[in-house]
N, C-alpha and C. Protein backbone atom coordinates (compact mmCIF):
# COMPACT_ATOMS: atom_id res chain seq x y z
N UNK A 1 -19.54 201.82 -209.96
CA UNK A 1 -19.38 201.55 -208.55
C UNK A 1 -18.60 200.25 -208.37
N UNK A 2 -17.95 200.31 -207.39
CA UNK A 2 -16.55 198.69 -207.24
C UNK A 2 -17.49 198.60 -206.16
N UNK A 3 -18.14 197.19 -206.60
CA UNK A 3 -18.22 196.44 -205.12
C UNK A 3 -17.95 195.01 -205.18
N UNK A 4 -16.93 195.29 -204.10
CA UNK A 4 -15.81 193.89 -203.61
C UNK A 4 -16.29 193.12 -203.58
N UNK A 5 -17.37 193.10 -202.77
CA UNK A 5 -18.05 192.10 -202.10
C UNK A 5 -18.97 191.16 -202.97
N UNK A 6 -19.65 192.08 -203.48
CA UNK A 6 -20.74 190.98 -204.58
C UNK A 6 -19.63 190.33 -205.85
N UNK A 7 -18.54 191.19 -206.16
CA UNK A 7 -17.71 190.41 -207.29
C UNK A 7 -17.07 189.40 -206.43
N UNK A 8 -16.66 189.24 -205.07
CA UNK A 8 -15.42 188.11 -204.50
C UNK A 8 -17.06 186.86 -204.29
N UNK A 9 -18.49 187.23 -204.17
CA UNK A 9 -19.81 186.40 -204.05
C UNK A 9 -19.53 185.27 -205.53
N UNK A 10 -19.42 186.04 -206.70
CA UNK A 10 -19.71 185.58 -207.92
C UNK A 10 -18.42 185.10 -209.00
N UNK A 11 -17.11 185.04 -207.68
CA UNK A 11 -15.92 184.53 -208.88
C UNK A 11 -15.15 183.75 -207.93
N UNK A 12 -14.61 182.73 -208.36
CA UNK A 12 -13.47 181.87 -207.71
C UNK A 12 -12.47 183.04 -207.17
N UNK A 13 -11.58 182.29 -206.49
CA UNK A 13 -10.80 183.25 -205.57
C UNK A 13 -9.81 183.75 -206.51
N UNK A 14 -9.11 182.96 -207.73
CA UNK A 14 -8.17 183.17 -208.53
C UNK A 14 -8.80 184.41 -209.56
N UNK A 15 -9.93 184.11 -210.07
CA UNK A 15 -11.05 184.89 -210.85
C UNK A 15 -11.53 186.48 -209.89
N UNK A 16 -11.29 185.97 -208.72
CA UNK A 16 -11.77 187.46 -207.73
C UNK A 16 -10.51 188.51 -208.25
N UNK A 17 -8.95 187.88 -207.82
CA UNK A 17 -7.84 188.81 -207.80
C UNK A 17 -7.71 189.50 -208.71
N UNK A 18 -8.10 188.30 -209.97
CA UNK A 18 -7.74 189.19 -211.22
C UNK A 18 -8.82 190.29 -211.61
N UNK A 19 -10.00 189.88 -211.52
CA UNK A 19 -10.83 190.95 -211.80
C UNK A 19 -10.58 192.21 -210.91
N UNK A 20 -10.36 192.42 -209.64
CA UNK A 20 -9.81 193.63 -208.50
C UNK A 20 -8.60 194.14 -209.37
N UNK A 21 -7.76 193.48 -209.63
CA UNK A 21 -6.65 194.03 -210.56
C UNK A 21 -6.77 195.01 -211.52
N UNK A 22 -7.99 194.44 -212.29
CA UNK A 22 -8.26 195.02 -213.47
C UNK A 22 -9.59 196.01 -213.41
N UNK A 23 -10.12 195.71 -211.91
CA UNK A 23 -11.30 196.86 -211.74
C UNK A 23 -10.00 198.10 -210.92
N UNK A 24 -9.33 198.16 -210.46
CA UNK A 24 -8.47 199.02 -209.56
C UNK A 24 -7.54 200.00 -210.74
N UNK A 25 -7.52 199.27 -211.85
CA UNK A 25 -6.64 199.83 -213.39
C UNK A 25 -7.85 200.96 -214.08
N UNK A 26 -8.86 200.68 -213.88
CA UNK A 26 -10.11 201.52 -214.24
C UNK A 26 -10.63 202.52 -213.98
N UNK A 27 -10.04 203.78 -214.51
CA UNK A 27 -11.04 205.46 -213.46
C UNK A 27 -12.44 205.07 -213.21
N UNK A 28 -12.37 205.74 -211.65
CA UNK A 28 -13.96 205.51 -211.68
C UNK A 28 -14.98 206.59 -212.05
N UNK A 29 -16.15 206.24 -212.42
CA UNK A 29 -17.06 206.39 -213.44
C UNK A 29 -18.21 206.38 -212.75
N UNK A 30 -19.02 207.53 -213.25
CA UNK A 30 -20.71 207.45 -212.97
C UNK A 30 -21.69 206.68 -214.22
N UNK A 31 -21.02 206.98 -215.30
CA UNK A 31 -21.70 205.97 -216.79
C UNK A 31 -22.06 204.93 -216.18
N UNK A 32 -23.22 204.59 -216.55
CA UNK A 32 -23.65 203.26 -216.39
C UNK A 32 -23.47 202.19 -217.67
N UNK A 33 -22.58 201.04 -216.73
CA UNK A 33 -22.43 200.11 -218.11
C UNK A 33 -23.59 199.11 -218.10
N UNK A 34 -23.65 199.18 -219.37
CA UNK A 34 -24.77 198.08 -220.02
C UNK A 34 -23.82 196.96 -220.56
N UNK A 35 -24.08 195.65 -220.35
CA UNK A 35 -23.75 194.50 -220.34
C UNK A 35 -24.72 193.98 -221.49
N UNK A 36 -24.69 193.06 -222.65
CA UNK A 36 -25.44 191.99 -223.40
C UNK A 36 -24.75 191.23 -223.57
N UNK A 37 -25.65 190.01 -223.36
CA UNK A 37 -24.93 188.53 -223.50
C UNK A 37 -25.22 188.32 -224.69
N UNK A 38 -24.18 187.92 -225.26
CA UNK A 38 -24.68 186.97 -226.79
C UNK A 38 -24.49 185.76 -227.28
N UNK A 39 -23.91 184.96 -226.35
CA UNK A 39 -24.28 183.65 -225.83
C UNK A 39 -23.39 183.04 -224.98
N UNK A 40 -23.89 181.67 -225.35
CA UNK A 40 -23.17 180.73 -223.89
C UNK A 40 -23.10 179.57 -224.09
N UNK A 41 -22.16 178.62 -223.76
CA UNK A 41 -21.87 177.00 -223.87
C UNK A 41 -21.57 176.79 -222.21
N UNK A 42 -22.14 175.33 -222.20
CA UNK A 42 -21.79 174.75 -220.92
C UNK A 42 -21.80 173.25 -221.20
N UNK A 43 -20.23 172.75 -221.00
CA UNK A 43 -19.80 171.56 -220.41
C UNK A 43 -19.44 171.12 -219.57
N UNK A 44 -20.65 170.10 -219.04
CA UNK A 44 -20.36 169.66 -217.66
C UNK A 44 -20.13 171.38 -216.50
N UNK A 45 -18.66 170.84 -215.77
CA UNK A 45 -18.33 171.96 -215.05
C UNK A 45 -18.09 173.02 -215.17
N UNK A 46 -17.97 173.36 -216.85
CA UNK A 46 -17.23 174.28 -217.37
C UNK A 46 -18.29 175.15 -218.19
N UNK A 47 -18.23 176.34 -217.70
CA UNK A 47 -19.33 177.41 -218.73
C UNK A 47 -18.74 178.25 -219.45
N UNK A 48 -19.18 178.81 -220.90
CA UNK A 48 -18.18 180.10 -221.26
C UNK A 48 -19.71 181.48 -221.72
N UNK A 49 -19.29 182.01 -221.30
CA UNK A 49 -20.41 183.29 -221.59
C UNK A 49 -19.60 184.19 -222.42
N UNK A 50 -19.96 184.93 -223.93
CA UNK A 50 -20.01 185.65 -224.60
C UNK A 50 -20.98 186.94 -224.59
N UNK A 51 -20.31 187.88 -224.10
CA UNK A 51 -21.00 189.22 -224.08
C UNK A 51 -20.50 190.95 -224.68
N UNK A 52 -21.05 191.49 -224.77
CA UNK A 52 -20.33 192.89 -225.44
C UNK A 52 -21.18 193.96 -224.54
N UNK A 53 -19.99 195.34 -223.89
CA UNK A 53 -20.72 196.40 -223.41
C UNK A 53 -20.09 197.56 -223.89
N UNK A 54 -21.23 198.20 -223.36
CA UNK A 54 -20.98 199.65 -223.87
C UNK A 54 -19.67 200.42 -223.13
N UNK A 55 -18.95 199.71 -222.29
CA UNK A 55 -17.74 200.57 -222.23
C UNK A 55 -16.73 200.49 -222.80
N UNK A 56 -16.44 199.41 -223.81
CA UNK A 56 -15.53 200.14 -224.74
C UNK A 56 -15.50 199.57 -226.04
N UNK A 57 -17.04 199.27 -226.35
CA UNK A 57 -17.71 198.49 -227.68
C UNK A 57 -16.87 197.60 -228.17
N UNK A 58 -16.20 196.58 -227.14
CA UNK A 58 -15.93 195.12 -227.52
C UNK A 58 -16.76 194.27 -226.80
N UNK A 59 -16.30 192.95 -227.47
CA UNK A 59 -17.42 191.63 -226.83
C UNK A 59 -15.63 190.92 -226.26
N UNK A 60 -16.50 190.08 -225.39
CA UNK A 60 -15.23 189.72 -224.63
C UNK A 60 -16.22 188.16 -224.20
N UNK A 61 -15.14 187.28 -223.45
CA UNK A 61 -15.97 185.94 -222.72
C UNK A 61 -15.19 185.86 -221.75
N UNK A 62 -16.10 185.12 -220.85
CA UNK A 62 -15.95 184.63 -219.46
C UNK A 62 -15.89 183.35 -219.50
N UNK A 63 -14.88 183.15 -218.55
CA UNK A 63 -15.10 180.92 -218.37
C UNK A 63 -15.59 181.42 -216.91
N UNK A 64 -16.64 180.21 -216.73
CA UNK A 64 -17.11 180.28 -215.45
C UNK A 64 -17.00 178.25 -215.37
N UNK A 65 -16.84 178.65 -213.57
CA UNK A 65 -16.93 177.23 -213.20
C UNK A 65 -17.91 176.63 -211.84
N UNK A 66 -18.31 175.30 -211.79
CA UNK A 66 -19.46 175.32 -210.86
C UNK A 66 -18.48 174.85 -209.56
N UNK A 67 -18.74 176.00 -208.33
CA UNK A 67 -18.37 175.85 -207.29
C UNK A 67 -19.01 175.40 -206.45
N UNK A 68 -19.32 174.77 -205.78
CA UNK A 68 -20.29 174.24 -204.46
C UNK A 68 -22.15 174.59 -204.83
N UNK A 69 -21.83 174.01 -206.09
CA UNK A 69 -23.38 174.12 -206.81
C UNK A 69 -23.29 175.53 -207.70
N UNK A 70 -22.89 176.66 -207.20
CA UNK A 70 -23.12 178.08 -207.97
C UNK A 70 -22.14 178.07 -209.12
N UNK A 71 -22.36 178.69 -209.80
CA UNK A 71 -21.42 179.10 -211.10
C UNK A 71 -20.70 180.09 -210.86
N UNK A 72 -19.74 180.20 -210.77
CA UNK A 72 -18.46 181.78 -210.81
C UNK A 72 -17.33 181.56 -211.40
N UNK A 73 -17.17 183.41 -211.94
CA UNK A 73 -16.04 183.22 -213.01
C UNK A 73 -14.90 183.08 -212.67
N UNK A 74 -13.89 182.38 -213.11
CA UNK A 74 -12.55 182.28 -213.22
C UNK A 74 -12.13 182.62 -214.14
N UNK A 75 -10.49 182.31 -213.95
CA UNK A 75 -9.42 182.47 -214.82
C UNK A 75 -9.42 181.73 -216.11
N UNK A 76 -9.09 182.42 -217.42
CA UNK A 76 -8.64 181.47 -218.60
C UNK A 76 -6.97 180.76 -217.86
N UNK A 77 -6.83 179.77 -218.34
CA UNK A 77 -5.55 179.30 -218.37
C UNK A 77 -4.89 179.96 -219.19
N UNK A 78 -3.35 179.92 -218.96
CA UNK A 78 -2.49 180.57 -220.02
C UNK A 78 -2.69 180.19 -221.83
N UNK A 79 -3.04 180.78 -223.04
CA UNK A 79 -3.59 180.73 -223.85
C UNK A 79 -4.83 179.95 -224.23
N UNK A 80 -5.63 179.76 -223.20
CA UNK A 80 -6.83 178.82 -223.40
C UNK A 80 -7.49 180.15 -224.45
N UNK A 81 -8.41 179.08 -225.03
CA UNK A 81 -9.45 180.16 -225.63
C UNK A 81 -10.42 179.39 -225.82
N UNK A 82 -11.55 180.49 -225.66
CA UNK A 82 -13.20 180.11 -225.10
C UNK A 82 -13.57 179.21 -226.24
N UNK A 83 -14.88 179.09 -226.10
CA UNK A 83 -15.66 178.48 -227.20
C UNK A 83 -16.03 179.25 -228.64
N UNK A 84 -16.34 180.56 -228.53
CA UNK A 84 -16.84 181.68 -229.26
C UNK A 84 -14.98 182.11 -230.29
């Protein structure tokens, strides 16, 4: 299920577009994805989450950043790479 709304809740605005980009590239699907985290670093403002799901049995990471107190994901910079 795409919902706009709770993903544009939980990601910076730069982090919203791209994820819509890349949820809109995606057939949609009744499978339910399962998400596991397998870990996480946080400096200062900067968080990175390591997780793997069952839709296409890779692990992938997120940079997340603290916005007006909440945490949401953004963009990697051009060749940044996470902590993991």
């Amino acid at each position: 299920m795409k919902d706009e709304a709770t993903l544009k809740q939980h990601t910076t605005s730069e982090g919203y577009a791209s994820l819509v980009t890349v949820q809109n590239m995606q057939p949609d699907s009744d499978k339910e994805i399962e998400v596991e985290i397998l870990d996480n670093a946080i400096y200062g403002e900067i968080a990175w989450v390591k997780y793997s799901s069952n839709y296409d049995g890779k692990s992938g990471d997120f940079k997340l950043v603290k916005e007006n107190g909440q945490w949401k994901v953004t963009n990697k910079e051009p060749r940044e790479k996470g902590t993991f």
